[in-house]
Protein backbone atom coordinates (compact mmCIF):
# COMPACT_ATOMS: atom_id res chain seq x y z
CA UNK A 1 -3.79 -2.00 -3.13
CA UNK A 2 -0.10 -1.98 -4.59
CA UNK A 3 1.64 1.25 -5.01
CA UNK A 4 5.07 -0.50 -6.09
CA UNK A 5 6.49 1.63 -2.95
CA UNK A 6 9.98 -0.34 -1.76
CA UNK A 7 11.14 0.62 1.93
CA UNK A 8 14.64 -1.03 3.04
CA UNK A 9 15.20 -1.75 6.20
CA UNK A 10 19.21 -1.08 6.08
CA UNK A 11 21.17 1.80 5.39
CA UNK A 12 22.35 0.63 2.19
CA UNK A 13 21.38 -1.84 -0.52
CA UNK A 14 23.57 -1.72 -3.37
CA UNK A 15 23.16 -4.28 -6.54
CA UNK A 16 24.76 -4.74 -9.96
CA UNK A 17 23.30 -7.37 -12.74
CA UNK A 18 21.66 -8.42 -15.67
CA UNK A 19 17.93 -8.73 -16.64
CA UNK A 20 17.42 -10.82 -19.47
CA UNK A 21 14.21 -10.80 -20.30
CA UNK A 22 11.21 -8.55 -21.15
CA UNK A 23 9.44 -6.48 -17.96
CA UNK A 24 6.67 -4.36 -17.19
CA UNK A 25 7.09 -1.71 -15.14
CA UNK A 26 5.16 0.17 -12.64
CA UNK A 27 6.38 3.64 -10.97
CA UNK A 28 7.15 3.57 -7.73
CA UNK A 29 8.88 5.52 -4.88
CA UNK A 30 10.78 4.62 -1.70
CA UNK A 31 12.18 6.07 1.22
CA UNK A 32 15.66 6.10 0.38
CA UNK A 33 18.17 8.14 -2.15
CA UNK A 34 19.09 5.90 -5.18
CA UNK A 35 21.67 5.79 -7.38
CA UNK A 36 21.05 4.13 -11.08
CA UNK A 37 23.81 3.62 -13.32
CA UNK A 38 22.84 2.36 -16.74
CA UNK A 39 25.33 0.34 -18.83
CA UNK A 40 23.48 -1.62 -21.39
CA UNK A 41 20.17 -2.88 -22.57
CA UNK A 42 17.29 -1.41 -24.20
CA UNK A 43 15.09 0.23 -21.57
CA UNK A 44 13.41 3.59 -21.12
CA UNK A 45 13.31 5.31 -17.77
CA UNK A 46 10.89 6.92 -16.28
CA UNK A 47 10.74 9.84 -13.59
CA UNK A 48 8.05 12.10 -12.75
CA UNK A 49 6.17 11.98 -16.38
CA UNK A 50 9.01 12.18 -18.41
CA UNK A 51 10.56 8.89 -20.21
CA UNK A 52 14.46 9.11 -20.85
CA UNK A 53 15.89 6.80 -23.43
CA UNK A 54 19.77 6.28 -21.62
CA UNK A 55 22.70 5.39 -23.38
CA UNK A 56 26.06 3.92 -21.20
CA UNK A 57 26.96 6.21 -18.57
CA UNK A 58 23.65 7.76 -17.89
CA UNK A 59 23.15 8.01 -13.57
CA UNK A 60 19.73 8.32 -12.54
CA UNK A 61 19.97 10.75 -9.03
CA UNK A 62 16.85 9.77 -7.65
CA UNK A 63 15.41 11.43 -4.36
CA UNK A 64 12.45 9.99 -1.83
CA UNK A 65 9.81 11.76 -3.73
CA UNK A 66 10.85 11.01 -7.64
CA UNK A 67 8.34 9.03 -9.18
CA UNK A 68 10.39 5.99 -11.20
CA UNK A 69 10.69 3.44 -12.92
CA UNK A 70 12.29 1.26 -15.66
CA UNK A 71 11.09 -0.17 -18.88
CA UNK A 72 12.75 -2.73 -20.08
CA UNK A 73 11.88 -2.80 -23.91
CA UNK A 74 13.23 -5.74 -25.51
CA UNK A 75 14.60 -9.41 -24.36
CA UNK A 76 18.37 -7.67 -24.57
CA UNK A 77 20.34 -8.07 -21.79
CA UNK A 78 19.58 -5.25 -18.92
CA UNK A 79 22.85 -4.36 -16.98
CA UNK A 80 22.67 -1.44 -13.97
CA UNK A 81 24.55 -0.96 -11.29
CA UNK A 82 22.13 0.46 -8.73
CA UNK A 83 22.75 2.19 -4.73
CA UNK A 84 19.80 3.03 -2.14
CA UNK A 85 21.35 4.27 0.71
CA UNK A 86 19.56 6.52 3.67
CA UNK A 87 20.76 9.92 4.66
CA UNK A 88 21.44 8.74 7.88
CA UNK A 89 24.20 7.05 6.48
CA UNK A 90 26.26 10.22 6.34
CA UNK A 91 24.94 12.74 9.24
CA UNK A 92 27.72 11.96 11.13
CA UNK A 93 29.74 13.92 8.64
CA UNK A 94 30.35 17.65 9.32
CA UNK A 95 27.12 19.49 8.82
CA UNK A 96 28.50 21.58 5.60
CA UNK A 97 29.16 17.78 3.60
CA UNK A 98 25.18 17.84 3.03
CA UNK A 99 25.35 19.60 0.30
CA UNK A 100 26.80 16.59 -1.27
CA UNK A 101 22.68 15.87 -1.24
CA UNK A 102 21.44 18.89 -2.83
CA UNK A 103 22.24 17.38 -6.43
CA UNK A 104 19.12 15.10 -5.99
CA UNK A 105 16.95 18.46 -5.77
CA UNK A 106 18.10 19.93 -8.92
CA UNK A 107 19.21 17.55 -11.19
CA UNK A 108 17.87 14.15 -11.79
CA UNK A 109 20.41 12.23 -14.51
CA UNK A 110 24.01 12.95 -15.31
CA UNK A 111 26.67 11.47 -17.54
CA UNK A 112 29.47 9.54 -16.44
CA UNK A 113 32.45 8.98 -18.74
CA UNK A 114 34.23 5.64 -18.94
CA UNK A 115 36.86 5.88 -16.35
CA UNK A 116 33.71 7.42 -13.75
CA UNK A 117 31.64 4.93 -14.71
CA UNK A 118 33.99 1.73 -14.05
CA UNK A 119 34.79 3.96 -10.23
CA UNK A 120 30.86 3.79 -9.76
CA UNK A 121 30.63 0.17 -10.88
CA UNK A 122 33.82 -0.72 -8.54
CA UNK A 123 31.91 1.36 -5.32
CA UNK A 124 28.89 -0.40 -6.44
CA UNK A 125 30.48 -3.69 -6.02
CA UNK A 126 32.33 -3.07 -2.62
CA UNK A 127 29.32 -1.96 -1.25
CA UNK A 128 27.52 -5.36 -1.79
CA UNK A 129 30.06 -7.40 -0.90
CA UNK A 130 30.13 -5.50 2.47
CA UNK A 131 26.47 -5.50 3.19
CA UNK A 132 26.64 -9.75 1.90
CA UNK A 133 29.25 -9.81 4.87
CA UNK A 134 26.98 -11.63 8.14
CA UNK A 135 29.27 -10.93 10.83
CA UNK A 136 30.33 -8.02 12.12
CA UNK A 137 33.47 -6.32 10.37
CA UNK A 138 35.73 -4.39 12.14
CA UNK A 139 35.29 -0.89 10.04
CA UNK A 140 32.23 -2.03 8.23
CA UNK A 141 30.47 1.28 8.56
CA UNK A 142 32.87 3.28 8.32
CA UNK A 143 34.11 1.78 5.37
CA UNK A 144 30.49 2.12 3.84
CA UNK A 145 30.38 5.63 4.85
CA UNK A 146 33.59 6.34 2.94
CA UNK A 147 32.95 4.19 -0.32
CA UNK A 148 29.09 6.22 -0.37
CA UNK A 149 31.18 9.68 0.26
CA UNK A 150 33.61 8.96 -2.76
CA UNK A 151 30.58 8.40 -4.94
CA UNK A 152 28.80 11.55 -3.55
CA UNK A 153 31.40 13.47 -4.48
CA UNK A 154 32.70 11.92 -7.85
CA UNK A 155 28.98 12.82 -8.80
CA UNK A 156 28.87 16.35 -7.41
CA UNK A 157 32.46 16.69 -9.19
CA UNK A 158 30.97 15.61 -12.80
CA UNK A 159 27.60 17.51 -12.42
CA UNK A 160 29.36 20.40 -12.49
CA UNK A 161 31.11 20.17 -16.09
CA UNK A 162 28.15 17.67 -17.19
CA UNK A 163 26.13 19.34 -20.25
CA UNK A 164 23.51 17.22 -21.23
CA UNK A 165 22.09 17.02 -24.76
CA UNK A 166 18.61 16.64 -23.46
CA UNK A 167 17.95 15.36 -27.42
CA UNK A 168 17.62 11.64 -25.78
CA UNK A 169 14.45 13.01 -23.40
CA UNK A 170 11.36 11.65 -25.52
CA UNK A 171 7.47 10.75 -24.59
CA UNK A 172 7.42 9.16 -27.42
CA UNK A 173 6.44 6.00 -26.22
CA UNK A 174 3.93 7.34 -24.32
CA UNK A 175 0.47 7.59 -26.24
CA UNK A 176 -0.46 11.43 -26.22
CA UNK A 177 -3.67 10.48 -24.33
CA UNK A 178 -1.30 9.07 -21.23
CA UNK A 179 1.12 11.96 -21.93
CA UNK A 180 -1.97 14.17 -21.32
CA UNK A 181 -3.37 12.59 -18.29
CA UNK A 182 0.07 12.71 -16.52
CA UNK A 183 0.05 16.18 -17.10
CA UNK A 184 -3.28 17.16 -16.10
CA UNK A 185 -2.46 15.15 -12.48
CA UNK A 186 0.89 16.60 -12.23
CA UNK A 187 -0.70 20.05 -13.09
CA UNK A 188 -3.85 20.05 -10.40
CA UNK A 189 -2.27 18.26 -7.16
CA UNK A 190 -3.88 21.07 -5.19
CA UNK A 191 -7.50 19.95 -6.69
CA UNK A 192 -9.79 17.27 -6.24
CA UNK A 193 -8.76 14.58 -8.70
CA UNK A 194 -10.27 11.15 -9.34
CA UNK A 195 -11.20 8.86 -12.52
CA UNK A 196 -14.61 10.79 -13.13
CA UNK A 197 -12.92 14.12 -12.88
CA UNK A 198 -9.88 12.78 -15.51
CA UNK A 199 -13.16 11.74 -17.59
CA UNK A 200 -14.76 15.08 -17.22
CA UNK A 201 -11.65 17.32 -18.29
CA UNK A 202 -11.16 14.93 -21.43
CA UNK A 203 -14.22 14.15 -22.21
CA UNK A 204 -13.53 10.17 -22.93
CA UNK A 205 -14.98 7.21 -21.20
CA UNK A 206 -12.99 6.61 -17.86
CA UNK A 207 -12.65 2.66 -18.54
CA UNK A 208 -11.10 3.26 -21.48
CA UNK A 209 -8.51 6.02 -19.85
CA UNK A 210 -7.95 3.81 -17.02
CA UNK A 211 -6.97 0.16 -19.08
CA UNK A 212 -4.84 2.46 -21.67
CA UNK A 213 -3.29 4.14 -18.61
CA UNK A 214 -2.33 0.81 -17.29
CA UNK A 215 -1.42 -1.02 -20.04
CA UNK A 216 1.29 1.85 -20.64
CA UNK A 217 2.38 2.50 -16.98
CA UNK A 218 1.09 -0.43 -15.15
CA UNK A 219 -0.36 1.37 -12.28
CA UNK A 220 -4.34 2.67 -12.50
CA UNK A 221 -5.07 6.63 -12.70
CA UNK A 222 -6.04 6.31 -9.08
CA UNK A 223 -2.77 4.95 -8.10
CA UNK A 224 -0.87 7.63 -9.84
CA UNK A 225 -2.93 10.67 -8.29
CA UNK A 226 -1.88 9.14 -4.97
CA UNK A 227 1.61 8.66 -5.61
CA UNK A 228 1.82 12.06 -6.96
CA UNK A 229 -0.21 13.55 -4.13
CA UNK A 230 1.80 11.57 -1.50
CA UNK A 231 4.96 12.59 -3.35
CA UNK A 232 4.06 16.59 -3.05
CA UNK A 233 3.34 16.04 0.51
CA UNK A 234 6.43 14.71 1.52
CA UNK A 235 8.41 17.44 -0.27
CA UNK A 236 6.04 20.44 1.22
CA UNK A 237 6.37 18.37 5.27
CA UNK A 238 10.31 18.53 4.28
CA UNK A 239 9.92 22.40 3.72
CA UNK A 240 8.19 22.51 7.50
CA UNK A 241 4.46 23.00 6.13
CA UNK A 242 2.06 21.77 8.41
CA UNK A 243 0.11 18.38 8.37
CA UNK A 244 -3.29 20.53 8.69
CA UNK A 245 -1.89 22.98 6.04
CA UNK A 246 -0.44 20.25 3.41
CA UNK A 247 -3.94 18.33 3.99
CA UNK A 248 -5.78 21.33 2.82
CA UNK A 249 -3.33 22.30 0.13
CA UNK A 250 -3.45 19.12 -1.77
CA UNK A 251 -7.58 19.24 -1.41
CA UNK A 252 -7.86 15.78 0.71
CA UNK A 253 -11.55 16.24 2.34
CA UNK A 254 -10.45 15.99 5.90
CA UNK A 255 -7.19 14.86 7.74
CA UNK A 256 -8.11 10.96 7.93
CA UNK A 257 -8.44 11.07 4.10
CA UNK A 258 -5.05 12.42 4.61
CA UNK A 259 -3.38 10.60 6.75
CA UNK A 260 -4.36 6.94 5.38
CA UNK A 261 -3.41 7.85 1.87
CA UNK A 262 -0.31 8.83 3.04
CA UNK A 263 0.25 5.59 5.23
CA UNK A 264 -0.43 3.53 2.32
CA UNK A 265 2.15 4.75 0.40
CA UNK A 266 4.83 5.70 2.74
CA UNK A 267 4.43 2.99 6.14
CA UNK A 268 3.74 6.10 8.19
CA UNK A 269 1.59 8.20 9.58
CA UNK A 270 2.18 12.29 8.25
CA UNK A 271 3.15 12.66 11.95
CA UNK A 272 5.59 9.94 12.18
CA UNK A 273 7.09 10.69 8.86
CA UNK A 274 7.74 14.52 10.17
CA UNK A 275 9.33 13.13 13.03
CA UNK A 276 11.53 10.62 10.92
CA UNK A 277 12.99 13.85 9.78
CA UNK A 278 14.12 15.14 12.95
């Protein structure tokens, strides 16, 4: 089954291009921190139930566990400049630069002006010409380290005189059915959910819920309780809950429920993932 979930195998991948023509979407999640800049196009975005309409300027500051995606809306060209990059990346820094991470927890867009948003596109590019570079470089991590620094803190710098006008947030291209059923998931993580319980709670036919879900989002019910479940776990195993205890907390029946659910989305085992961490 597909969960859209991307993994990279290197400590950065940094991109910056055009789509030209008219996508689906499907929400997904991935191991690393990403960084989405949007400069033109007409597309919403989507993290964690909530669709944001972006305008030039607009970073996405997306963590491990966001839920996200892109919809590109119209056959207008579809220009980003995007960076994953791993944490390990920077823990050779001094212990106290971390908190160039913390961001990701509390906010998830910001606003860059022109000048910050030609810096990021500049970074973006360096970065990928780097990691296009086969041989070895003399510096080439280091130089990575300090072109994924500068953007760390250029970002921590704006977020902090960066006032939103949250007017752009809509669900308005979400039907309110969808709107509701995103909702009701995101609301009872700690329950039993499935199709037949979504059917119960709205009293519709669960075929119905499911194609309408789909067509919108592209993934099935199913595949969003799991990415949503998975999510939650990963954020509770961060906070040094227990396998056993985030097993029972997010209602899975017993821990090998658990623990291939979570391998399906994530490539690991809960045990392995807590000791990724380390």
């Amino acid at each position: 089954m597909n969960y859209n979930i991307e993994h990279f195998a290197s400590n950065t991948l940094s991109s910056h291009g055009n789509t030209e023509e008219t996508m689906h979407f499907a929400p997904h999640l991935h191991n690393h921190y990403e960084l989405n800049l949007f400069i033109s196009g007409d597309i919403s975005f989507f993290i964690d139930g909530e669709l944001f309409k972006p305008t030039k300027g607009d970073l996405f500051l997306i963590n491990s566990t966001r839920i996200h995606g892109p919809k590109i809306l119209s056959k207008s060209s579809y220009e980003r400049a995007i960076i994953h990059f791993s944490s390990k990346l920077i823990q050779l820094i001094p212990q106290e630069s971390l908190d160039l991470l913390k961001i990701f927890e509390t906010k998830n867009m910001i606003h860059l002006n022109q000048a910050e948003t030609q810096t990021f596109i500049q970074i973006t590019d360096k970065l990928q010409n780097l990691e296009e570079i086969n041989q070895e470089l003399f510096g080439k991590n280091i130089l990575m380290q300090v072109y994924l620094i500068e953007i760390l803190i250029l970002i921590n710098q704006t977020a902090t005189n960066c006032n939103l006008d949250e007017s752009f947030l809509t669900n308005d291209e979400l039907s309110p059915i969808v709107s509701q059923i995103i909702h009701l998931i995101q609301e009872n993580l700690d329950q039993t959910l499935s199709l037949n319980t979504i059917e119960k709670k709205l009293n519709m036919n669960k075929h119905y819920l499911n194609r309408l879900f789909k067509a919108e989002l592209g993934i099935s019910i199913y595949q969003f309780i799991q990415l949503n479940k998975i999510s939650l776990a990963k954020k509770l195993l961060y906070q040094g809950i227990s396998v056993t205890e985030v097993c029972e907390q997010l209602a899975y029946k017993d821990y090998s429920t658990f623990a291939r659910a979570f391998k399906r989305v994530t490539e690991l085992s809960p045990t392995n993932y807590v000791k990724s961490m380390l």
